[in-house]
N, C-alpha and C. Protein backbone atom coordinates (compact mmCIF):
# COMPACT_ATOMS: atom_id res chain seq x y z
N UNK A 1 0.81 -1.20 0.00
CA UNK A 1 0.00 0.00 0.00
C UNK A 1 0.85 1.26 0.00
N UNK A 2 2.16 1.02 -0.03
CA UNK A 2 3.01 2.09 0.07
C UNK A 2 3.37 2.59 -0.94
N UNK A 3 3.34 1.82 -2.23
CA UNK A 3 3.58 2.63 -3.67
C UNK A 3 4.58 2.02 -4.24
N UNK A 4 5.64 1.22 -3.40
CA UNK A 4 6.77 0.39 -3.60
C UNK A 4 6.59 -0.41 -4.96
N UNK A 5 5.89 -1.29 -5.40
CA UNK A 5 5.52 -1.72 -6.59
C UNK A 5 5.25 -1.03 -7.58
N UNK A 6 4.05 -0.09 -7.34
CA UNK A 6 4.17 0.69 -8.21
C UNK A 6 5.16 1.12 -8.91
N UNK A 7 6.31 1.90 -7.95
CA UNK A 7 7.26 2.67 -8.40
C UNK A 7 8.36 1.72 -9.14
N UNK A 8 8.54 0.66 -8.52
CA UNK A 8 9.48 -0.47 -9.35
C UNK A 8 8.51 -0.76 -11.18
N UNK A 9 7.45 -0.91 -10.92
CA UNK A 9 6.92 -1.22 -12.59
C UNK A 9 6.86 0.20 -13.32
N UNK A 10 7.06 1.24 -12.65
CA UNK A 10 7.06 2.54 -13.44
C UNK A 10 8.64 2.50 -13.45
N UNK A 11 9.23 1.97 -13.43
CA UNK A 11 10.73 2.39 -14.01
C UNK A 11 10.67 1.35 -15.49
N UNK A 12 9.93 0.45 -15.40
CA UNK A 12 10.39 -0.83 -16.23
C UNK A 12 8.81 -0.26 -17.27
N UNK A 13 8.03 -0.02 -17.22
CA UNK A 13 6.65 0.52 -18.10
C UNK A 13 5.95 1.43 -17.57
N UNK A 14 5.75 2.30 -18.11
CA UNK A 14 4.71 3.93 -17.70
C UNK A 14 3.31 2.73 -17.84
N UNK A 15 3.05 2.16 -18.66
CA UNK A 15 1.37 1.89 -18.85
C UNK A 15 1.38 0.56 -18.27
N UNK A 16 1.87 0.14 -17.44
CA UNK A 16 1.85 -0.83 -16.68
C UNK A 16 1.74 -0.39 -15.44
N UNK A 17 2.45 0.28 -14.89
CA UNK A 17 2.73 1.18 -13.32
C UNK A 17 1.02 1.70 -13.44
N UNK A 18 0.92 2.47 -14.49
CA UNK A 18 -0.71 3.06 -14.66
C UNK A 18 -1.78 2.20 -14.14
N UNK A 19 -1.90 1.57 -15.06
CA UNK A 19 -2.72 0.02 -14.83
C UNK A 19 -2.82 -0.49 -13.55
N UNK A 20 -1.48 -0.75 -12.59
CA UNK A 20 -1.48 -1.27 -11.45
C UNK A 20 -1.84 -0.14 -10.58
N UNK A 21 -1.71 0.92 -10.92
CA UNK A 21 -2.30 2.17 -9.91
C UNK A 21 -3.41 2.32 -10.26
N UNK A 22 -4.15 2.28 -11.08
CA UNK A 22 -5.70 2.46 -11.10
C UNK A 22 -6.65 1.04 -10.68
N UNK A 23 -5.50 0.14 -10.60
CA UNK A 23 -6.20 -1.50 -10.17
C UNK A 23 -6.41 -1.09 -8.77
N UNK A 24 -5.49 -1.00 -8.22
CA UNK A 24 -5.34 -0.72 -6.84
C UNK A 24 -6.08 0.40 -6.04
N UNK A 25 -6.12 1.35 -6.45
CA UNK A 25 -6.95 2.47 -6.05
C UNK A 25 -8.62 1.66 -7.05
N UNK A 26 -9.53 1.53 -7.96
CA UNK A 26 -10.47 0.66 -7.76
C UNK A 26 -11.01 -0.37 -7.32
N UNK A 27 -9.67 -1.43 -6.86
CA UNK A 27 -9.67 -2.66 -6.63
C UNK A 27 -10.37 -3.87 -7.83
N UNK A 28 -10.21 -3.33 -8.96
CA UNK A 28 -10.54 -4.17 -10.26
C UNK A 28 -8.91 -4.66 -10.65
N UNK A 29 -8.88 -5.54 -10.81
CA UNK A 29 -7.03 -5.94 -11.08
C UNK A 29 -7.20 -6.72 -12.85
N UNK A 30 -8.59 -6.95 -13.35
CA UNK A 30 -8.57 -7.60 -14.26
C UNK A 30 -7.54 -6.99 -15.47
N UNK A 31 -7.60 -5.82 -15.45
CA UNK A 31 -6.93 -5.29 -16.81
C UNK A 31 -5.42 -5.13 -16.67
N UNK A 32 -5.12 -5.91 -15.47
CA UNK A 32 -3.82 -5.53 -15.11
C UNK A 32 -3.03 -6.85 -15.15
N UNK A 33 -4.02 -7.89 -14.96
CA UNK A 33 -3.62 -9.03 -14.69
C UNK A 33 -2.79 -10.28 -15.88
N UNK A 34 -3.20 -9.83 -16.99
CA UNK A 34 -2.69 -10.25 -18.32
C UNK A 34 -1.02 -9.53 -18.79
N UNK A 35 -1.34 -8.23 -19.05
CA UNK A 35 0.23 -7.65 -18.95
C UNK A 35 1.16 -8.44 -17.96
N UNK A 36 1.06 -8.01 -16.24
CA UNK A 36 1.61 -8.68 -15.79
C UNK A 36 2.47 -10.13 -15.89
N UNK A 37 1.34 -10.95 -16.36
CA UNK A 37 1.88 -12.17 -16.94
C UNK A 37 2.48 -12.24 -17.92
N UNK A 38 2.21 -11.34 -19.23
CA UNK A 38 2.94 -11.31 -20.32
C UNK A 38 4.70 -11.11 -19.74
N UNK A 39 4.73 -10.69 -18.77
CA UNK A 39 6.19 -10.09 -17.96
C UNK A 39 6.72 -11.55 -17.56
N UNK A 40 6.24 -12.83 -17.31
CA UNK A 40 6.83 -13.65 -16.94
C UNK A 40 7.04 -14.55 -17.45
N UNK A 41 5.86 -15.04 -18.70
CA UNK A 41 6.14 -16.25 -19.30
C UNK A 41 5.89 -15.68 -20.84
N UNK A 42 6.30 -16.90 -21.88
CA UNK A 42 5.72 -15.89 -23.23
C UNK A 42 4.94 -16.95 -23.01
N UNK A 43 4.28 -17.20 -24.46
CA UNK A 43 2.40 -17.79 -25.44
C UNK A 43 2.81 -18.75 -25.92
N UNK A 44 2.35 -19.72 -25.55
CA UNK A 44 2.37 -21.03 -26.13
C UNK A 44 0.59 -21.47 -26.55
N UNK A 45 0.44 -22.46 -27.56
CA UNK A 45 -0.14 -22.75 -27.72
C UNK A 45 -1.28 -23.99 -27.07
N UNK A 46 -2.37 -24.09 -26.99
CA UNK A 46 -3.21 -24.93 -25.87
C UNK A 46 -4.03 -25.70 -27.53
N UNK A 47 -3.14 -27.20 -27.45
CA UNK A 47 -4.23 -27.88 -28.39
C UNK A 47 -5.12 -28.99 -27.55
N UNK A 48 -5.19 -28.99 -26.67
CA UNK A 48 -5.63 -29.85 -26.12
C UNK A 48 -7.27 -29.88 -25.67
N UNK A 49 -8.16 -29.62 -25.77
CA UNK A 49 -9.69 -29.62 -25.75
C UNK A 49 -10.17 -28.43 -26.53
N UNK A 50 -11.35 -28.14 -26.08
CA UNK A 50 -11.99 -27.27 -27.33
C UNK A 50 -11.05 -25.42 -27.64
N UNK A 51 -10.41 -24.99 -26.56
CA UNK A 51 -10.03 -23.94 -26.20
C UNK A 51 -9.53 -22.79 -27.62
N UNK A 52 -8.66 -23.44 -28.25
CA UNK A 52 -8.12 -23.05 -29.59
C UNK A 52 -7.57 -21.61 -29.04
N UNK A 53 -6.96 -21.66 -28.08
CA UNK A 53 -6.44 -20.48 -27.52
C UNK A 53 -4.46 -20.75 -26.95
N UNK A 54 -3.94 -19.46 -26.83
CA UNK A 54 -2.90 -19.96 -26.39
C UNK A 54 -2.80 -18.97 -24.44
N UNK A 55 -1.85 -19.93 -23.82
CA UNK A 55 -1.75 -19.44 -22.67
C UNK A 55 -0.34 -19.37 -22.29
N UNK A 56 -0.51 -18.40 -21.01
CA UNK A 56 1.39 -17.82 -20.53
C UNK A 56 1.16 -18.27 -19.26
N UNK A 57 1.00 -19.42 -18.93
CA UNK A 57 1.01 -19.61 -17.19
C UNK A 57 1.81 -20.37 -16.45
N UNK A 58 3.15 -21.09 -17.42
CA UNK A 58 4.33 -22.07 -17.62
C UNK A 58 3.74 -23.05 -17.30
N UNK A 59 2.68 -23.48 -17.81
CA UNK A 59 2.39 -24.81 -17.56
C UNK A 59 2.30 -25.64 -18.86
N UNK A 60 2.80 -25.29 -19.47
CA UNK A 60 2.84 -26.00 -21.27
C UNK A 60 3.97 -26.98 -21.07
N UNK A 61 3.58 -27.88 -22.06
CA UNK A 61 3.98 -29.13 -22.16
C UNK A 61 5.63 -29.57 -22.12
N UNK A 62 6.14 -30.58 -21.76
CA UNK A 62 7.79 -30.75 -21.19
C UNK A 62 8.12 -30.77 -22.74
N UNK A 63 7.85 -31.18 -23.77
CA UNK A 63 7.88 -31.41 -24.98
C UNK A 63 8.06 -29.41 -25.64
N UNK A 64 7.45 -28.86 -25.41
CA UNK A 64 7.82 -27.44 -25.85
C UNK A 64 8.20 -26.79 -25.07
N UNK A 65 8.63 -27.06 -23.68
CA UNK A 65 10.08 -26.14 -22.90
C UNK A 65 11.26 -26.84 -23.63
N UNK A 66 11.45 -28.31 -23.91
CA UNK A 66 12.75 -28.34 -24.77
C UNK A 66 12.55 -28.16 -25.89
N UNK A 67 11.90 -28.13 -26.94
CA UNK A 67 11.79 -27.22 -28.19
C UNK A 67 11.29 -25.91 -28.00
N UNK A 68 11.95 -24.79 -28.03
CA UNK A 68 11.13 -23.99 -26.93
C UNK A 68 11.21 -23.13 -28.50
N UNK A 69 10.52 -23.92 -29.67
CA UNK A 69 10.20 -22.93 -30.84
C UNK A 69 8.49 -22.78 -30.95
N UNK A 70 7.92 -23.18 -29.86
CA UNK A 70 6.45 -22.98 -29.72
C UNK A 70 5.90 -21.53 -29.39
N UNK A 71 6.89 -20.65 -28.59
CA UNK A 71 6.81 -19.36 -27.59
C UNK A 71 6.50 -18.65 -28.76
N UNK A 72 5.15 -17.49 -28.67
CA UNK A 72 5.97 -16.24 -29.25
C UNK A 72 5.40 -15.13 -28.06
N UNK A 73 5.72 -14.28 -28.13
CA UNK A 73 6.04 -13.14 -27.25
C UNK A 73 4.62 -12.30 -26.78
N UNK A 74 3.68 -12.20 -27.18
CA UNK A 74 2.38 -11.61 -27.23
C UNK A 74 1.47 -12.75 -27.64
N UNK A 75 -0.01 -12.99 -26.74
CA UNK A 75 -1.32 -13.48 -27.26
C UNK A 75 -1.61 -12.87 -28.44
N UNK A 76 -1.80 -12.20 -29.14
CA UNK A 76 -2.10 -12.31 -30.75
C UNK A 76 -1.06 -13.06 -31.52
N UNK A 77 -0.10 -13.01 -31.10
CA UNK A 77 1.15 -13.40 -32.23
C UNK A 77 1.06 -14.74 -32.09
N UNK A 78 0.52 -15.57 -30.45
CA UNK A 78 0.31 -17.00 -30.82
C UNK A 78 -0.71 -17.54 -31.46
N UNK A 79 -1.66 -16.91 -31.10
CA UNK A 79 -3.19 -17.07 -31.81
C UNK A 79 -2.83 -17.38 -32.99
N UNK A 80 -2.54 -16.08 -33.86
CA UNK A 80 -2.77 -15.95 -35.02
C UNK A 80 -1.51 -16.74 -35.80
N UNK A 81 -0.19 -17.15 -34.97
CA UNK A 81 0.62 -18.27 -35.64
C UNK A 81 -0.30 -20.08 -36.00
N UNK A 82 -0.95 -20.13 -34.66
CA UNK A 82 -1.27 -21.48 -34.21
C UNK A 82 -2.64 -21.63 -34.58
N UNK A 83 -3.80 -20.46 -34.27
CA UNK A 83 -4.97 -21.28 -34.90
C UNK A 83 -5.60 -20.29 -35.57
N UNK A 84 -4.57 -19.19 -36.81
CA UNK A 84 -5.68 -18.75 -37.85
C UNK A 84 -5.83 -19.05 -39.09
């Protein structure tokens, strides 16, 4: 509540620091919560049930951490590699 976070993601992104300061002061975190993650993992692709979506939550398959040519860097860029 001290701003400490904040001020660490405003050195590294202005519209991220934003985001987490208007999450926090509304207490809505949804629009904040995707960037964030984009910060930790990249997009892999999800073929596995109906989803046709890709996800960043490092839980993708042992098979594409050692080929790790599945990643790309942004949810559109996997989407639209993998299922358009």
């Amino acid at each position: 509540q001290d701003g400490t976070i904040v001020s660490s993601l405003q050195e590294s992104s202005d519209s991220l620091a934003t985001l987490l300061a208007t999450a926090t002061t509304t207490g809505d975190f949804s629009k904040v919560v995707v960037p964030i993650l984009a910060l930790l993992y990249d997009w892999y692709p999800v073929w596995k049930g109906p989803s046709n979506t890709c996800k960043n939550d490092g839980n993708e398959p042992r098979y594409m951490k050692v080929f790790a040519t599945y990643y790309e860097s942004s949810l559109d860029g996997c989407c639209e590699r993998y299922f358009s």
